[in-house]
PDB file of N, CA and C in Angstrom:
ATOM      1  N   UNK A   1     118.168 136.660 142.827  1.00  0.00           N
ATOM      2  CA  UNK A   1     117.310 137.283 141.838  1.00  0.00           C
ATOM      3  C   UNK A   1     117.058 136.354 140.659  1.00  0.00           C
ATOM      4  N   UNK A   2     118.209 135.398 140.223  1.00  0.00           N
ATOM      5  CA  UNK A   2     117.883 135.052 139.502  1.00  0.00           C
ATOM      6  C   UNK A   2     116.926 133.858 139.005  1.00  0.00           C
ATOM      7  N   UNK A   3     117.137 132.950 140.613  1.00  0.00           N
ATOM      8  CA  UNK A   3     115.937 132.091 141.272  1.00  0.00           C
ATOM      9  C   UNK A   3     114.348 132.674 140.750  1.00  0.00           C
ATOM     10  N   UNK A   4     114.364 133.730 140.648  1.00  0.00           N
ATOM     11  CA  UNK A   4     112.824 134.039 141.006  1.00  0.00           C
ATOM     12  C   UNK A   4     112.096 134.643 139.924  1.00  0.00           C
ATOM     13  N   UNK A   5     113.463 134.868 138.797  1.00  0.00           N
ATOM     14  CA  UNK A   5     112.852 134.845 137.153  1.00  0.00           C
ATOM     15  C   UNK A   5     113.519 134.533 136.607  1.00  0.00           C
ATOM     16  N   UNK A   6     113.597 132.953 137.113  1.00  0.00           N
ATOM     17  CA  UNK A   6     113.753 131.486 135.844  1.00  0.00           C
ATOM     18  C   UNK A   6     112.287 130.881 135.722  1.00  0.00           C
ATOM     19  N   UNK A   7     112.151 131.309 134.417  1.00  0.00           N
ATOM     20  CA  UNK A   7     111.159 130.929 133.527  1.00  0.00           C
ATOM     21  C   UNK A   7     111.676 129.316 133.685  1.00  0.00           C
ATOM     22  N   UNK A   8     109.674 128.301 133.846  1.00  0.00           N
ATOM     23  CA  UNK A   8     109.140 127.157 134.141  1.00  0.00           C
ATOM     24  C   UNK A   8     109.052 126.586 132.874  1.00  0.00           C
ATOM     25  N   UNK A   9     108.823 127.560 131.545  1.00  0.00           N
ATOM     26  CA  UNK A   9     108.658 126.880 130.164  1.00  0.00           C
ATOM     27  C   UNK A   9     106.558 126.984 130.638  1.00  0.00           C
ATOM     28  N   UNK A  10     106.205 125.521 130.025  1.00  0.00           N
ATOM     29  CA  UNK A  10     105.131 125.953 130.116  1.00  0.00           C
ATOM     30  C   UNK A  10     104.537 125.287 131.078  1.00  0.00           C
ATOM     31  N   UNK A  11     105.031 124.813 131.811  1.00  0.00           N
ATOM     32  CA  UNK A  11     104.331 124.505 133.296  1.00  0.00           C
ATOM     33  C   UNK A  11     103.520 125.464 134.312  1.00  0.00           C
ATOM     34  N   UNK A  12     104.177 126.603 133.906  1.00  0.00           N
ATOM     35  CA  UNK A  12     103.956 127.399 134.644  1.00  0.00           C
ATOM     36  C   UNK A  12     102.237 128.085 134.013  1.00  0.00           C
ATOM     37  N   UNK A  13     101.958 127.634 132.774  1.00  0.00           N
ATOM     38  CA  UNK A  13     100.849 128.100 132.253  1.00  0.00           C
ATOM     39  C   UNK A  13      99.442 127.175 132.379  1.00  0.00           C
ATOM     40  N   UNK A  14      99.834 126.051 132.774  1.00  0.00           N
ATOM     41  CA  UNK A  14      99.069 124.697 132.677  1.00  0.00           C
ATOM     42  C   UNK A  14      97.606 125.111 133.657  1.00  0.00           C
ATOM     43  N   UNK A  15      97.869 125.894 134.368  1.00  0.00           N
ATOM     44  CA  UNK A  15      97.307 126.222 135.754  1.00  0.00           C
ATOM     45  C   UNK A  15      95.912 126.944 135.171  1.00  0.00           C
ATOM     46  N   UNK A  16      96.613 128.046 134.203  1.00  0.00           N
ATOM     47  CA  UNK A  16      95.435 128.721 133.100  1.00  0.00           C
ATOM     48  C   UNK A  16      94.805 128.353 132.217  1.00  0.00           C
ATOM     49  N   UNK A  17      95.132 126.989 132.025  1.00  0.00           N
ATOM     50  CA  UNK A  17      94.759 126.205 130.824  1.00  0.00           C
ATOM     51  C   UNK A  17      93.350 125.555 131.076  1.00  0.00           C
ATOM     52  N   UNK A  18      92.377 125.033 129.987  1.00  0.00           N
ATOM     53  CA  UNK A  18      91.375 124.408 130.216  1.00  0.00           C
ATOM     54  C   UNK A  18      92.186 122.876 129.965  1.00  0.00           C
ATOM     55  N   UNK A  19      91.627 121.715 130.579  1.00  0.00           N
ATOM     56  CA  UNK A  19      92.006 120.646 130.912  1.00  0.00           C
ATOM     57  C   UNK A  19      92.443 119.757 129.062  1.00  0.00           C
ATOM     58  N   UNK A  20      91.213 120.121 127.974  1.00  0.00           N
ATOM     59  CA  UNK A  20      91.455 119.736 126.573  1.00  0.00           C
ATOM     60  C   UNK A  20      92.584 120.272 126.585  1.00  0.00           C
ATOM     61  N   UNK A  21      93.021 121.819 126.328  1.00  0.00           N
ATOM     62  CA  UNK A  21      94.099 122.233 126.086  1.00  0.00           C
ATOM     63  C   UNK A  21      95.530 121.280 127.274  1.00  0.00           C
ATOM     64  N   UNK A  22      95.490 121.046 127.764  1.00  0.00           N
ATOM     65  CA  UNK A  22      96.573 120.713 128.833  1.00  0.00           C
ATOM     66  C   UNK A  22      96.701 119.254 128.224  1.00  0.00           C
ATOM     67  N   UNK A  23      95.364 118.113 127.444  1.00  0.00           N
ATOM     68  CA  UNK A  23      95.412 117.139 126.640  1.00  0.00           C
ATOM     69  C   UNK A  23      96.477 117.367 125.571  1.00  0.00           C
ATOM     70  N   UNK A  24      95.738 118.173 124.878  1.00  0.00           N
ATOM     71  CA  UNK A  24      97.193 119.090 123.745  1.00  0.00           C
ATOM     72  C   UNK A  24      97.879 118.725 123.412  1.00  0.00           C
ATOM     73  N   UNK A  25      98.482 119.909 124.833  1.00  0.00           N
ATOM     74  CA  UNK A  25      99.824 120.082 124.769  1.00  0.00           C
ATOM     75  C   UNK A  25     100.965 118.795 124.578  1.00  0.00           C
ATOM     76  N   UNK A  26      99.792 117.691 126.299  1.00  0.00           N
ATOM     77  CA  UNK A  26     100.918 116.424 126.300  1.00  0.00           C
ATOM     78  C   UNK A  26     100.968 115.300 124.716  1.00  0.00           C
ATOM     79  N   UNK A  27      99.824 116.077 124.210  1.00  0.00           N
ATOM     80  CA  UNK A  27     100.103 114.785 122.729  1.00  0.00           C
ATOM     81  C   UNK A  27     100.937 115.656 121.714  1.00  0.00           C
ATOM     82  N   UNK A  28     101.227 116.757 122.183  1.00  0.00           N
ATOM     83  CA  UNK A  28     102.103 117.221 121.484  1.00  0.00           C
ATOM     84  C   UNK A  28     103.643 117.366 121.809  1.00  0.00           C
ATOM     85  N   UNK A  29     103.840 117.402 122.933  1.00  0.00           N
ATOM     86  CA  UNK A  29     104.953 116.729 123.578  1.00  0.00           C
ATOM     87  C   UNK A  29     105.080 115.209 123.261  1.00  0.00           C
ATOM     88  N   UNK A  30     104.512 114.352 123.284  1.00  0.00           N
ATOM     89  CA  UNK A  30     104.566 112.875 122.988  1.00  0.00           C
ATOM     90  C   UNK A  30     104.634 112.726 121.106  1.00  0.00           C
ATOM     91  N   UNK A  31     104.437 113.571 120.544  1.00  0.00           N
ATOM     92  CA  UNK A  31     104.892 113.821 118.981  1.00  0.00           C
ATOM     93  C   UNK A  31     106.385 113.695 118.814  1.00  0.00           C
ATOM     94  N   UNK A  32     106.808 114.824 120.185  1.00  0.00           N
ATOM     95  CA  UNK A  32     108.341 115.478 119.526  1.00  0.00           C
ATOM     96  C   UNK A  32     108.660 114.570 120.318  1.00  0.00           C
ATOM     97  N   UNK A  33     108.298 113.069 121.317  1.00  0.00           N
ATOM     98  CA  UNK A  33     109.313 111.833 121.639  1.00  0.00           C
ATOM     99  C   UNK A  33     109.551 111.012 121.013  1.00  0.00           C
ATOM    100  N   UNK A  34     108.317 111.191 119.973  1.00  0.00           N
ATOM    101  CA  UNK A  34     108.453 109.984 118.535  1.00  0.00           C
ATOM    102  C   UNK A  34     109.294 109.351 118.742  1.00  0.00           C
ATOM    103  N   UNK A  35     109.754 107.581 118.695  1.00  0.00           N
ATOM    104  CA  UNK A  35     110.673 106.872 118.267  1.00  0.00           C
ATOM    105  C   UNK A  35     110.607 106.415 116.991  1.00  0.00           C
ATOM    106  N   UNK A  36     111.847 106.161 116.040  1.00  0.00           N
ATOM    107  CA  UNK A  36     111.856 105.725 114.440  1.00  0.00           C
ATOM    108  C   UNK A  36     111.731 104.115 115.050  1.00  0.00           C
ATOM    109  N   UNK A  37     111.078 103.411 114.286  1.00  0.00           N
ATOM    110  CA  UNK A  37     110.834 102.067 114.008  1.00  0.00           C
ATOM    111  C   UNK A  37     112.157 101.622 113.283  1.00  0.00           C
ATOM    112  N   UNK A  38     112.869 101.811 112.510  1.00  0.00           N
ATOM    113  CA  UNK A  38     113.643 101.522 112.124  1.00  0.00           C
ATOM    114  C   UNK A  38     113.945 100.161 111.076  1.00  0.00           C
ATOM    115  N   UNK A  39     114.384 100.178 110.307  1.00  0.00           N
ATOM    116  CA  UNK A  39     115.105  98.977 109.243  1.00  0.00           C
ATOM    117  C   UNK A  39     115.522  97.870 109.997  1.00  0.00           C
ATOM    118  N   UNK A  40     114.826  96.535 109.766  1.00  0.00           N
ATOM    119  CA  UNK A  40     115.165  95.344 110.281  1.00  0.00           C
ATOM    120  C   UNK A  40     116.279  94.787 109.090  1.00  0.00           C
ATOM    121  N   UNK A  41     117.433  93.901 109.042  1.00  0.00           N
ATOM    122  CA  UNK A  41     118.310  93.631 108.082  1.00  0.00           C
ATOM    123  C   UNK A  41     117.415  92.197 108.126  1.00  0.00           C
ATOM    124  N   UNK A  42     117.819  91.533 106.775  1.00  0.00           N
ATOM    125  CA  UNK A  42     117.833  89.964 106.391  1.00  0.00           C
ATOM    126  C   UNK A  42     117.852  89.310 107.437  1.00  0.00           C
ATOM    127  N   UNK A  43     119.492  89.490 108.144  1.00  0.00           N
ATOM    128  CA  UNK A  43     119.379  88.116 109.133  1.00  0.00           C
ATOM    129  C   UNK A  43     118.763  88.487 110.365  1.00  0.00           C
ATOM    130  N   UNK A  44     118.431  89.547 110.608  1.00  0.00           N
ATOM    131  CA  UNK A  44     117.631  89.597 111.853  1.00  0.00           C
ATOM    132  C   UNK A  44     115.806  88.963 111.602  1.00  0.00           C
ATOM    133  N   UNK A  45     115.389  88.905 110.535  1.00  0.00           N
ATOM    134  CA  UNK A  45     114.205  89.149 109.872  1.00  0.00           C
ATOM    135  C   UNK A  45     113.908  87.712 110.179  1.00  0.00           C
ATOM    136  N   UNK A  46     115.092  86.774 109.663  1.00  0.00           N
ATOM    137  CA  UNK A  46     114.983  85.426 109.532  1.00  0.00           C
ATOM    138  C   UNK A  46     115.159  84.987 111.155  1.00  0.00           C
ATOM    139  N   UNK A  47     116.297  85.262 111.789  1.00  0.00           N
ATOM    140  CA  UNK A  47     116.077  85.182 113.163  1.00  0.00           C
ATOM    141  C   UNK A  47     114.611  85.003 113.815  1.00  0.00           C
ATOM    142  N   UNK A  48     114.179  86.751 114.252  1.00  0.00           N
ATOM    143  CA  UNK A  48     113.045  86.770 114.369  1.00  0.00           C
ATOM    144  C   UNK A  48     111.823  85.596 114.433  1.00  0.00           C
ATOM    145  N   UNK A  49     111.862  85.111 112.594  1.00  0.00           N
ATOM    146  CA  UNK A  49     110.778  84.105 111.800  1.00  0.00           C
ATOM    147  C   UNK A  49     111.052  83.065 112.697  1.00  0.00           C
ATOM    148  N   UNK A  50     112.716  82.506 112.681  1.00  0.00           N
ATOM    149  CA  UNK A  50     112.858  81.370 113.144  1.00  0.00           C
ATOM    150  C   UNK A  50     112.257  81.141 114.868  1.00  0.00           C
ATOM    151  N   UNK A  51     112.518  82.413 115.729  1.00  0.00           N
ATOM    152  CA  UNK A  51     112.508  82.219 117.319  1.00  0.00           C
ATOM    153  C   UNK A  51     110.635  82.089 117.363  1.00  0.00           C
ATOM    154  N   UNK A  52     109.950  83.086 116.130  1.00  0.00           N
ATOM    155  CA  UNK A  52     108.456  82.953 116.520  1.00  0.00           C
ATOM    156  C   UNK A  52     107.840  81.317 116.150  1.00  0.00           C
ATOM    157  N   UNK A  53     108.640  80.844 115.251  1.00  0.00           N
ATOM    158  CA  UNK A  53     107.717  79.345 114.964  1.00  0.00           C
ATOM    159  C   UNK A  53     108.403  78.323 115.910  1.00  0.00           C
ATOM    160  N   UNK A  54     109.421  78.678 116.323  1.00  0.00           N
ATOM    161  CA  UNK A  54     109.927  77.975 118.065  1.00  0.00           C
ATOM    162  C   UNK A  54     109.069  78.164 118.780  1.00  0.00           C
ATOM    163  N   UNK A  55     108.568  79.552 119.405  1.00  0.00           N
ATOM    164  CA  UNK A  55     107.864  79.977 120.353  1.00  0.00           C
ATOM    165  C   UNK A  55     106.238  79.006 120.441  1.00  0.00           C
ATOM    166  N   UNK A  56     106.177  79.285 119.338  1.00  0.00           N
ATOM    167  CA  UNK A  56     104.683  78.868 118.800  1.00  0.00           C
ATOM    168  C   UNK A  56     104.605  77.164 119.091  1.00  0.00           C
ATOM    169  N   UNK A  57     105.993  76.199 118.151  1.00  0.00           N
ATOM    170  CA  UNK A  57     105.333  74.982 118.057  1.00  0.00           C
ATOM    171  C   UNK A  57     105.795  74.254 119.304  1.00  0.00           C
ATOM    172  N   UNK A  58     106.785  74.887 120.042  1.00  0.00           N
ATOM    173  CA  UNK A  58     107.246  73.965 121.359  1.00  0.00           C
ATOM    174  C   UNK A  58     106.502  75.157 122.574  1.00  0.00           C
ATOM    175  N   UNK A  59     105.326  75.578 122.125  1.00  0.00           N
ATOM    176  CA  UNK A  59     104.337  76.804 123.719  1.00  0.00           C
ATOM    177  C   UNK A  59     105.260  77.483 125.043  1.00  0.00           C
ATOM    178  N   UNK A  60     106.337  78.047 123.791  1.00  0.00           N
ATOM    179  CA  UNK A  60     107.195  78.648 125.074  1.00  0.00           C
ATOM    180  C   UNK A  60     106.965  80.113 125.250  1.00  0.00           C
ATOM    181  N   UNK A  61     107.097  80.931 126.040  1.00  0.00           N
ATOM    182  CA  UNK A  61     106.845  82.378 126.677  1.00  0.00           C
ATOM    183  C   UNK A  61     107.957  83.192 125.762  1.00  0.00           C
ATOM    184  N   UNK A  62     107.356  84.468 125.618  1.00  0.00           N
ATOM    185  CA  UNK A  62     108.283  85.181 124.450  1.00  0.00           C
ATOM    186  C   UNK A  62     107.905  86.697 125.281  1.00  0.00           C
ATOM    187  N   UNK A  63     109.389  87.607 125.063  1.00  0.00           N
ATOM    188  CA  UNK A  63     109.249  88.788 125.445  1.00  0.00           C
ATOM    189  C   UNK A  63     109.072  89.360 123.983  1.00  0.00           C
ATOM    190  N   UNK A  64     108.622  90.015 123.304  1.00  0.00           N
ATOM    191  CA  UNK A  64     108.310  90.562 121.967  1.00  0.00           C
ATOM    192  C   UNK A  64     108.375  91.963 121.981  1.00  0.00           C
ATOM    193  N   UNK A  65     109.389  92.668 121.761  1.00  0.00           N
ATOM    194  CA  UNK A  65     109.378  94.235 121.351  1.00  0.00           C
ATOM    195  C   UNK A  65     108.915  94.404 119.865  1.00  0.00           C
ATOM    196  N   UNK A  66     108.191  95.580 120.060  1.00  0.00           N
ATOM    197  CA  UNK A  66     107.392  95.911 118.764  1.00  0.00           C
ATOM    198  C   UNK A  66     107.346  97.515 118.745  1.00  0.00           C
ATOM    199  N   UNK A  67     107.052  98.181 117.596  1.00  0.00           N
ATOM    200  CA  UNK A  67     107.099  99.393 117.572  1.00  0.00           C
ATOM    201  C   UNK A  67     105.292  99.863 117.247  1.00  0.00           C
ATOM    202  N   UNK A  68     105.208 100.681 118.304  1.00  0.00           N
ATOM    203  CA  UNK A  68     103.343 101.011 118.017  1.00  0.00           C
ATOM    204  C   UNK A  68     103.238 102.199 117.492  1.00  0.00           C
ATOM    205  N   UNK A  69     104.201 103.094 116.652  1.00  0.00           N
ATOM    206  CA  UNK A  69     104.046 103.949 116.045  1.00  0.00           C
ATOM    207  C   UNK A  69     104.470 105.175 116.660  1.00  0.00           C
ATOM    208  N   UNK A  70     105.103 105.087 117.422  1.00  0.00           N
ATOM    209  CA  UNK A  70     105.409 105.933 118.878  1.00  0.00           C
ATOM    210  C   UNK A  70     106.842 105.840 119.117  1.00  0.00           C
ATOM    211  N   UNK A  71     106.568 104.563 119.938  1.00  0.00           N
ATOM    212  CA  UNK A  71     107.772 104.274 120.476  1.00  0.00           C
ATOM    213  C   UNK A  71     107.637 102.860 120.602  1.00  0.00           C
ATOM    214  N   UNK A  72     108.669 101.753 121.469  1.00  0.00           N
ATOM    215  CA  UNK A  72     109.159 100.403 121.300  1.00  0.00           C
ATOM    216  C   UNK A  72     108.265 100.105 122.649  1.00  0.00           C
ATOM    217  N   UNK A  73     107.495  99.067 122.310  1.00  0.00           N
ATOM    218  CA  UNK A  73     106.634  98.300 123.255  1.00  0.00           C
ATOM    219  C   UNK A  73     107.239  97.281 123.822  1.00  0.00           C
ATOM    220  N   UNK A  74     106.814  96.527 124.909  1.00  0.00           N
ATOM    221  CA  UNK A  74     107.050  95.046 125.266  1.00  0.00           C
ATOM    222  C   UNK A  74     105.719  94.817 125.674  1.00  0.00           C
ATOM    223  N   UNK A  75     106.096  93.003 125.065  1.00  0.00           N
ATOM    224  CA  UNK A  75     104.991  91.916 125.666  1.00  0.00           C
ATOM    225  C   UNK A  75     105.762  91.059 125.586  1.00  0.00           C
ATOM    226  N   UNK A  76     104.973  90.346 127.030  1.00  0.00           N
ATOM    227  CA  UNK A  76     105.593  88.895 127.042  1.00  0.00           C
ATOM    228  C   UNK A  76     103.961  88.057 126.904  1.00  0.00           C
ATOM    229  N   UNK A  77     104.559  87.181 127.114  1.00  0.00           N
ATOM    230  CA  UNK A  77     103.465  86.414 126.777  1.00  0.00           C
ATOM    231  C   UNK A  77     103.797  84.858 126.021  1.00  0.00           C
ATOM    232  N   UNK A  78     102.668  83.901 125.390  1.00  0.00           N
ATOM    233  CA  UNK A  78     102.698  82.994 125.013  1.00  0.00           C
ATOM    234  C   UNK A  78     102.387  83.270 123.301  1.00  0.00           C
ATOM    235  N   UNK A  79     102.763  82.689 122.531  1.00  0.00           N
ATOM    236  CA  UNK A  79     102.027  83.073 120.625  1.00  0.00           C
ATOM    237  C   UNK A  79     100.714  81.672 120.724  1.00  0.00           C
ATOM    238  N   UNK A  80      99.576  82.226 120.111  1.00  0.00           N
ATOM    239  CA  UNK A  80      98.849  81.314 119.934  1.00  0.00           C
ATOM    240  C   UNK A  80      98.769  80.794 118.296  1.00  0.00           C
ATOM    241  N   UNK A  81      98.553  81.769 117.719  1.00  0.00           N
ATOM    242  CA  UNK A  81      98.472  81.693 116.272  1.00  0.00           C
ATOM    243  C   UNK A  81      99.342  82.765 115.717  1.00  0.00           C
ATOM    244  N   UNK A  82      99.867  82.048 114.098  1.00  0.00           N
ATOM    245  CA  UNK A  82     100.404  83.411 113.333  1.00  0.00           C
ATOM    246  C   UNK A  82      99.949  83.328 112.051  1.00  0.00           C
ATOM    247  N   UNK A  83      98.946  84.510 111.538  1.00  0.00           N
ATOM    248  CA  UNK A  83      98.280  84.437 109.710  1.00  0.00           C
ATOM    249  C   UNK A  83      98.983  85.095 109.160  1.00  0.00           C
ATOM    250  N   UNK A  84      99.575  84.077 108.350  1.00  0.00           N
ATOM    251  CA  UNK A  84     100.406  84.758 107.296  1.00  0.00           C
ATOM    252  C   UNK A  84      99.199  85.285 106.073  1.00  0.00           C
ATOM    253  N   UNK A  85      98.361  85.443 106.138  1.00  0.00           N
ATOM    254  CA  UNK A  85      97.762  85.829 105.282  1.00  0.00           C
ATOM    255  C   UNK A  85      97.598  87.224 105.883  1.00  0.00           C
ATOM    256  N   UNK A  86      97.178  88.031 106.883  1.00  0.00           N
ATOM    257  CA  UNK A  86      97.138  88.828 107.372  1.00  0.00           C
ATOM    258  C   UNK A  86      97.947  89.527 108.207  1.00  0.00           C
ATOM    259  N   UNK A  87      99.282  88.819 108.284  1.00  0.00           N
ATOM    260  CA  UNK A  87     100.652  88.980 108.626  1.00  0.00           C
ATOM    261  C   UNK A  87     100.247  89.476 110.397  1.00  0.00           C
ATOM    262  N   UNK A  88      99.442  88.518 110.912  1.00  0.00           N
ATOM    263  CA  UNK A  88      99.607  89.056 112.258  1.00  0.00           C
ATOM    264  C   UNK A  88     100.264  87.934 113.141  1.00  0.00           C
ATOM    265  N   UNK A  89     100.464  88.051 114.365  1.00  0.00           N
ATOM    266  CA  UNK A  89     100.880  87.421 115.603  1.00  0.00           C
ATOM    267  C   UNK A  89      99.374  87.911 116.366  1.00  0.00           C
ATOM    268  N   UNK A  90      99.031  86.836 117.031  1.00  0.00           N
ATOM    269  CA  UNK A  90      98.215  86.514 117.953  1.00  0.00           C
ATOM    270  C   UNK A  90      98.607  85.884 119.511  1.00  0.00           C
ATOM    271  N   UNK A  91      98.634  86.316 120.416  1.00  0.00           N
ATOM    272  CA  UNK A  91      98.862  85.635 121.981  1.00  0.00           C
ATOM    273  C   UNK A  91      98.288  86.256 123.037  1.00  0.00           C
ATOM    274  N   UNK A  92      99.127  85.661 124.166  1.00  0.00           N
ATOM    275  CA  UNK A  92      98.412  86.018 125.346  1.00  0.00           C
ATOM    276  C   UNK A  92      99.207  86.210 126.556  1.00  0.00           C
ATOM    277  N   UNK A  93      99.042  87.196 126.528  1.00  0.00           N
ATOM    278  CA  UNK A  93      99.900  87.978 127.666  1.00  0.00           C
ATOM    279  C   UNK A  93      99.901  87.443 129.069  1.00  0.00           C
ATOM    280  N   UNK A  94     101.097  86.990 129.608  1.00  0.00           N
ATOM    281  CA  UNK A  94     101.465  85.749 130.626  1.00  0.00           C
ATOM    282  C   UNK A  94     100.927  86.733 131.652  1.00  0.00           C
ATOM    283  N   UNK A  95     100.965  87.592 132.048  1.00  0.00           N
ATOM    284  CA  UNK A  95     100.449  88.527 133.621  1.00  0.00           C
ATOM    285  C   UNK A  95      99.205  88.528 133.721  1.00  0.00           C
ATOM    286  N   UNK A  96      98.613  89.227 132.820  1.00  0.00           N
ATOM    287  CA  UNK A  96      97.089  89.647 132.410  1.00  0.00           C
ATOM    288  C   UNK A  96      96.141  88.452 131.779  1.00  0.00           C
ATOM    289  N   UNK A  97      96.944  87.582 130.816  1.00  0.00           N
ATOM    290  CA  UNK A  97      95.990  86.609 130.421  1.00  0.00           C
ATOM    291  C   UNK A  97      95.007  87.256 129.236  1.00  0.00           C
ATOM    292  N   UNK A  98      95.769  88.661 128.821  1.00  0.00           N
ATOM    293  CA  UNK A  98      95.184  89.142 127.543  1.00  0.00           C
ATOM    294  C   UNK A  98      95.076  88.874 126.557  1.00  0.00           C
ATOM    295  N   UNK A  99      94.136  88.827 125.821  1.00  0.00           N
ATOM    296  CA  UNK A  99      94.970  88.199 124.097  1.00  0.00           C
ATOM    297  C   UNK A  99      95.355  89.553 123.621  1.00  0.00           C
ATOM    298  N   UNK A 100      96.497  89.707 122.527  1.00  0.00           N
ATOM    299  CA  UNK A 100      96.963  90.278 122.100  1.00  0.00           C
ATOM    300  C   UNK A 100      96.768  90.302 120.455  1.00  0.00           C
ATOM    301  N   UNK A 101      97.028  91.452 119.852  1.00  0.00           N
ATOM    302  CA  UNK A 101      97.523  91.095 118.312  1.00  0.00           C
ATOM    303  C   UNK A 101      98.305  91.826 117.670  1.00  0.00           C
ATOM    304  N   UNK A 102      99.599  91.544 116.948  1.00  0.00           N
ATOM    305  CA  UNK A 102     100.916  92.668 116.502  1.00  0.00           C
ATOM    306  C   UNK A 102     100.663  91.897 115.371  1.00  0.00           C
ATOM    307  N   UNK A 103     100.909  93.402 114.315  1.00  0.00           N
ATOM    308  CA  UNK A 103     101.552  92.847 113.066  1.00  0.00           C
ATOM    309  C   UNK A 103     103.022  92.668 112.941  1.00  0.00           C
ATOM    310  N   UNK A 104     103.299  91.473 112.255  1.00  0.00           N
ATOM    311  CA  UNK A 104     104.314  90.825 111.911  1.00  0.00           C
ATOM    312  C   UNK A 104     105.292  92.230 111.754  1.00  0.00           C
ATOM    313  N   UNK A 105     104.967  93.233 110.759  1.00  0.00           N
ATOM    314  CA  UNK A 105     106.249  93.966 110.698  1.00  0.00           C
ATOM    315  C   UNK A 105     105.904  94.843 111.579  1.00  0.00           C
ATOM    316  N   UNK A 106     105.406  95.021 112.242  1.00  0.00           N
ATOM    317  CA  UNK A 106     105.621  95.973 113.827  1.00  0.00           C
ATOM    318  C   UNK A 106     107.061  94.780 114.945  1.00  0.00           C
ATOM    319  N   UNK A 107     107.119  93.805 114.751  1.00  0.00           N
ATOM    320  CA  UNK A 107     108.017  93.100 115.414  1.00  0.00           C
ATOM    321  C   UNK A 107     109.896  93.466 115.512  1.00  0.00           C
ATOM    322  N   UNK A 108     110.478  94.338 116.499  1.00  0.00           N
ATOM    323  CA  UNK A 108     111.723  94.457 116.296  1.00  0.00           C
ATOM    324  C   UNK A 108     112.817  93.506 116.898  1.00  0.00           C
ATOM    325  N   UNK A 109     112.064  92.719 117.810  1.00  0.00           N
ATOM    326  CA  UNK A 109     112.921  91.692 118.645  1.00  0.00           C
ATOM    327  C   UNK A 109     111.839  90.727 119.427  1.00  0.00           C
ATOM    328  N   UNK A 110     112.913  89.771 119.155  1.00  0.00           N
ATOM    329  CA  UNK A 110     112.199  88.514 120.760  1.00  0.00           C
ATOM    330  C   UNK A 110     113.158  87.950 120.869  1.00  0.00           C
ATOM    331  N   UNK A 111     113.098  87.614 122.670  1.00  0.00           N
ATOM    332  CA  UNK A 111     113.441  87.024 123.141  1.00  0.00           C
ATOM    333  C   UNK A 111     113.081  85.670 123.915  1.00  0.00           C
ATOM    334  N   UNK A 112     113.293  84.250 123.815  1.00  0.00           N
ATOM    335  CA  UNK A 112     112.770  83.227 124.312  1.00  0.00           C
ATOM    336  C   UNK A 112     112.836  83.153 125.751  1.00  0.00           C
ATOM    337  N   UNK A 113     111.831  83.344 126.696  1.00  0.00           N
ATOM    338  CA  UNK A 113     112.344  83.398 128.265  1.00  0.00           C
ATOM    339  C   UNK A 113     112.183  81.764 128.906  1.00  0.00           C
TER     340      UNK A 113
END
């Protein structure tokens, strides 16, 4: 009996839903997954600075986690340029051959591959 009224939550309503509404819901579910970006300290900051102007002046491949306001991204890829005037990172994504662009403080980690 009890199999057969356990409540689905709202899956079970999706069916009645118009397709916008069923949009919604999932950006409202993807609200309450939010990840915090979080506080970078000093020496990670300088780290960071130091591995991107490595990356950059000896053209080596970088995995780059970044936070897009959401949650924690990855790219790998190559750095082509970095404006410090506009505090961005510029590259190009080693799979795709995309160019890319992160701001500097969206950056939570890299790694040199």
């Amino acid at each position: 009996m009890d199999k057969h009224n356990k409540d689905r939550g709202t899956i079970k309503w999706t069916s009645l839903m118009l397709p916008e509404h069923v949009q919604l819901v999932k950006e409202l579910w993807k609200e309450d997954e939010r990840v915090e970006k979080g506080i970078i300290d000093e020496q990670k900051a300088v780290e960071i600075d130091f591995l991107l102007q490595r990356a950059l002046n000896d053209n080596l491949t970088v995995e780059i986690i970044f936070h897009n306001g959401f949650e924690h991204e990855h790219r790998c890829g190559k750095i082509n340029s970095i404006c410090s005037l506009r505090k961005e990172l510029h590259g190009t994504e080693e799979a795709t051959k995309h160019r890319f662009t992160l701001p500097l403080n969206d950056i939570v980690d890299i790694t040199i591959l």
